[in-house]
Protein backbone atom coordinates (compact mmCIF):
# COMPACT_ATOMS: atom_id res chain seq x y z
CA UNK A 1 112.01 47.96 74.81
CA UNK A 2 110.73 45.72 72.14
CA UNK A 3 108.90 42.81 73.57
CA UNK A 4 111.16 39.93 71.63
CA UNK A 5 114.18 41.86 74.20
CA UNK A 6 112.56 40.56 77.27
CA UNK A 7 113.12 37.52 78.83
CA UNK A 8 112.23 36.18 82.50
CA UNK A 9 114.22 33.91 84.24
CA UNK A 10 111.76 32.30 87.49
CA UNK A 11 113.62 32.08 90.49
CA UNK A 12 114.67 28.07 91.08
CA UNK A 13 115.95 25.84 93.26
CA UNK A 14 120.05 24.70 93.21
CA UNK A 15 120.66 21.80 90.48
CA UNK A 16 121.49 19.58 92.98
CA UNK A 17 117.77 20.27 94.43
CA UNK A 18 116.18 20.60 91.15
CA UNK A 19 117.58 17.27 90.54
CA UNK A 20 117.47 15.52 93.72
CA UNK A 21 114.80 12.49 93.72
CA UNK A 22 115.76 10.32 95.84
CA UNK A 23 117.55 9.82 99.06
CA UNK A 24 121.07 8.71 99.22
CA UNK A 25 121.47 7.08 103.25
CA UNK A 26 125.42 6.89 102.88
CA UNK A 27 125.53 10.30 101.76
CA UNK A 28 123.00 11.15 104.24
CA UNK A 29 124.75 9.75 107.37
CA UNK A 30 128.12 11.28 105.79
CA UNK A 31 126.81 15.05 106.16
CA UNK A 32 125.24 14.41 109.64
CA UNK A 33 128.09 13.28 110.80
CA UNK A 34 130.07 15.71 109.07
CA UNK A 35 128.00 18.43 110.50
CA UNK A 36 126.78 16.71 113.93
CA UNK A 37 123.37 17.97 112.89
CA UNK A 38 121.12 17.59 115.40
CA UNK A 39 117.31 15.60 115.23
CA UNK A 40 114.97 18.46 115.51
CA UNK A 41 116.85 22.21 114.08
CA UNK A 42 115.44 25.06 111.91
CA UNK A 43 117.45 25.70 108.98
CA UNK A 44 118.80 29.04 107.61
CA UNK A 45 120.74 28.88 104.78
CA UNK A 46 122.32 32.83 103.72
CA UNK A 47 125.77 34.50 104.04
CA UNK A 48 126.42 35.77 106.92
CA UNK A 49 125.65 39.59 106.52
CA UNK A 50 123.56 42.02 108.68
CA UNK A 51 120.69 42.62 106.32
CA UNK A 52 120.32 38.69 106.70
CA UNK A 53 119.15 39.79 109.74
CA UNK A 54 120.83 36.79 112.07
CA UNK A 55 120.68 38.70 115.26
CA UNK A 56 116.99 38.65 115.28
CA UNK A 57 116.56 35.28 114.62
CA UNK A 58 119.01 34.17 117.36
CA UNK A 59 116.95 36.79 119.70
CA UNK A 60 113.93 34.81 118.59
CA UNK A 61 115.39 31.74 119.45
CA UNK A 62 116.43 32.60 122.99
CA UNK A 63 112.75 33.41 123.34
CA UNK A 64 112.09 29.79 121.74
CA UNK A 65 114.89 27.76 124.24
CA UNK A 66 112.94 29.24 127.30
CA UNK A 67 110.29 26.91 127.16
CA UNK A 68 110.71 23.04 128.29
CA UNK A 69 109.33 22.00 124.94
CA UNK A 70 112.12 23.52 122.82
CA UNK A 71 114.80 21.83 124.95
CA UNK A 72 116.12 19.89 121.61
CA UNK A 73 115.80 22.22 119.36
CA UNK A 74 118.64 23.56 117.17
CA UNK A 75 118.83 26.46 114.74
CA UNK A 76 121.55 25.32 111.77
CA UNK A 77 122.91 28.33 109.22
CA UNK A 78 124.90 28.12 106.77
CA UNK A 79 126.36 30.27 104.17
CA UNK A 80 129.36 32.12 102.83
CA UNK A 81 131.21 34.72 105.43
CA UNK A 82 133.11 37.68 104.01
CA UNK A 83 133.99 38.51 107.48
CA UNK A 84 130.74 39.12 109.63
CA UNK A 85 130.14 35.61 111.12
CA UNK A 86 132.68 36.38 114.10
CA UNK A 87 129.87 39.43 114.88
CA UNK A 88 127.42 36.80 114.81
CA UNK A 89 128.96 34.34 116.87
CA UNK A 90 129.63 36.48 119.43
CA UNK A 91 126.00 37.66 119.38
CA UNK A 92 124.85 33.90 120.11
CA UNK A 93 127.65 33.52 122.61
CA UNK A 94 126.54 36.87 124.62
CA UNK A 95 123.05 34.80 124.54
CA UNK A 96 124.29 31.81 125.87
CA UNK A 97 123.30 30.30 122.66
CA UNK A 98 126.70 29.08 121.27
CA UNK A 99 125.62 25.11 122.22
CA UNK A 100 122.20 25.77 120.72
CA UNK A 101 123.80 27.22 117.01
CA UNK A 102 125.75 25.22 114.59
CA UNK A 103 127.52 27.80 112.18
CA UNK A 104 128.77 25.60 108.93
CA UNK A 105 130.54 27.51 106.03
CA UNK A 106 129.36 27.40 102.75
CA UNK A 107 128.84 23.99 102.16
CA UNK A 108 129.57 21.38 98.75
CA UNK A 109 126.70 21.33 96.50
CA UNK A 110 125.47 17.30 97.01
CA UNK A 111 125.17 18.14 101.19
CA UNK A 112 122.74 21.24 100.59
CA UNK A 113 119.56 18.75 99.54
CA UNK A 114 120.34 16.92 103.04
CA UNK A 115 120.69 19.81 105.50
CA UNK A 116 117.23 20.68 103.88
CA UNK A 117 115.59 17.51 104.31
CA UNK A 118 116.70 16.47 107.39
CA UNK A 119 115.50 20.01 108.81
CA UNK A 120 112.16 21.09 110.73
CA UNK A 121 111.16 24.13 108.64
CA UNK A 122 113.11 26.79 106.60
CA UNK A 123 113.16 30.81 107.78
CA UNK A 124 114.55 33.45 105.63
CA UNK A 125 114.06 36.22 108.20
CA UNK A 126 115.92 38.30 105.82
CA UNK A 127 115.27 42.21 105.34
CA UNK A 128 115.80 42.26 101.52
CA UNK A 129 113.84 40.12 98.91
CA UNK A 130 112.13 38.71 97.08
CA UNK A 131 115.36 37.39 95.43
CA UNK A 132 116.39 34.96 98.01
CA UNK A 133 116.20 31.31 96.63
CA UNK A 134 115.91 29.19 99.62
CA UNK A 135 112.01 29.06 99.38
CA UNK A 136 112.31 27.77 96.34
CA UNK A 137 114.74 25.30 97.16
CA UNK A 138 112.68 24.21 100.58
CA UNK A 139 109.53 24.39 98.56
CA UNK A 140 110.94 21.02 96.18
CA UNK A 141 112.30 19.32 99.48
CA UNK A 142 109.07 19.74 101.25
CA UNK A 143 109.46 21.99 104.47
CA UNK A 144 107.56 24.45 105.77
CA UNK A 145 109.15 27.51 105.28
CA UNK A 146 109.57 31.19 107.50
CA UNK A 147 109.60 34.07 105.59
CA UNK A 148 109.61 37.95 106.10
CA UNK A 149 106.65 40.42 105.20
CA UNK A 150 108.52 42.77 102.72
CA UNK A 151 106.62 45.08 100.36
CA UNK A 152 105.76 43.15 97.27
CA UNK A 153 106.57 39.28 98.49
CA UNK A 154 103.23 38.63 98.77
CA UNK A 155 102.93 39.02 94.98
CA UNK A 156 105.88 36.66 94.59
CA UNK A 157 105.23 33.83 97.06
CA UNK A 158 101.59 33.84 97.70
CA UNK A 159 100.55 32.08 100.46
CA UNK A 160 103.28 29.16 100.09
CA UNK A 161 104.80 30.49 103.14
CA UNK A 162 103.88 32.33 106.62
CA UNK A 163 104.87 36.11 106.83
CA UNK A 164 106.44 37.50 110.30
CA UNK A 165 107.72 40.67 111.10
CA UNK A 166 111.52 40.56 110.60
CA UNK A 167 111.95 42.84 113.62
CA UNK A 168 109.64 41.32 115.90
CA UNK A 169 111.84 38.09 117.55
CA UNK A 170 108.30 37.58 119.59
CA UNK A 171 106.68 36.93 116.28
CA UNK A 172 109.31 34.85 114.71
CA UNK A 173 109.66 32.59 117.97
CA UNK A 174 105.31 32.40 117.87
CA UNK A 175 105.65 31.33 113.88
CA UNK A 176 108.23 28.73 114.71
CA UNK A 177 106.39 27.59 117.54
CA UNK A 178 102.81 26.68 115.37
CA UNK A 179 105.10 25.12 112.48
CA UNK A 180 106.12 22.66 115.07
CA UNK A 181 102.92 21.97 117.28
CA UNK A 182 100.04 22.64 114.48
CA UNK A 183 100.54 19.54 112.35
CA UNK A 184 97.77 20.66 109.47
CA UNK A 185 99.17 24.07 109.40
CA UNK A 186 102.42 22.40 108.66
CA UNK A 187 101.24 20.19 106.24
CA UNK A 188 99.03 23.37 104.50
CA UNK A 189 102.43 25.12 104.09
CA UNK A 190 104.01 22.21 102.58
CA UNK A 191 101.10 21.73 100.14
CA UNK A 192 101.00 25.41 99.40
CA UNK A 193 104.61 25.39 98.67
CA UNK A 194 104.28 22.08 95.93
């Protein structure tokens, strides 16, 4: 293929994340009340399908409620459903997780940046990549973010993010845990991510 043929397109954050520079409080207060977001939740924004690999995430979050200092902690997803959120809820129901998970739809464009920035951290537990864009997008709002050891991320991401297995809900609830007590590591991700 002749070389003037080729053209790469970087993965990038949403326009309305690209764009966003400052906060809006109105708008703000409008999508946490909308949503009833809670203070302190972890953030997953993907449709709901089975190689977005939910069900280990909510397994790792069971592990996460069991301690007293995870009391107020939420996990927030959001994302288009072509009929597999029902699975999932029932899932986080069977946990007795349902009070712990807030599943939104897919949700307008100018609420996205919030649900981002008002969040603890990002995780993409997902078993297919490097293609997802949510990195990206937590990467410009700031947040730590999750992600899964796949063949080949490593090359894509760097170390802007911290690896876990996505089959190992031990590993994901340990990650999760030293985002939110390890302050530097945190703030290392964060930079790492700018």
């Amino acid at each position: 293929i002749l070389k003037e043929r080729i053209f790469i397109i970087n993965h990038q954050p949403s326009s309305h994340i690209e764009e966003f520079n400052e906060i809006d409080f109105n708008l703000q207060k409008v999508v946490r009340d909308n949503f009833n977001l809670p203070k302190n939740y972890i953030f997953y924004p993907a449709m709901y399908l089975p190689h977005k690999n939910h069900r280990t995430l909510i397994d790792a979050f069971k592990i996460l409620k069991k301690e007293s200092k995870n009391k107020n902690l939420k996990l927030v997803c959001c994302g288009n459903d072509i009929g597999y959120l029902e699975n999932i809820k029932s899932f986080s129901k069977g946990q007795n997780l349902e009070e712990e998970i807030i599943f939104l739809n897919f949700v307008k464009d100018e609420y996205l940046p919030y649900l981002y920035l008002d969040s603890s951290m990002v995780i993409v537990p997902s078993l297919i990549g490097p293609t997802n864009i949510p990195p990206w997008e937590a990467f410009k709002m700031k947040k730590p973010v999750i992600y899964s050891d796949l063949e080949g991320i490593k090359d894509v991401l760097g170390n802007s993010v911290h690896y876990v297995d996505p089959f190992d809900a031990q590993e994901i609830a340990n990650s999760i845990n030293k985002i939110l007590s390890d302050s530097s590591f945190r703030d290392n991700l964060i930079k790492q991510g700018s």
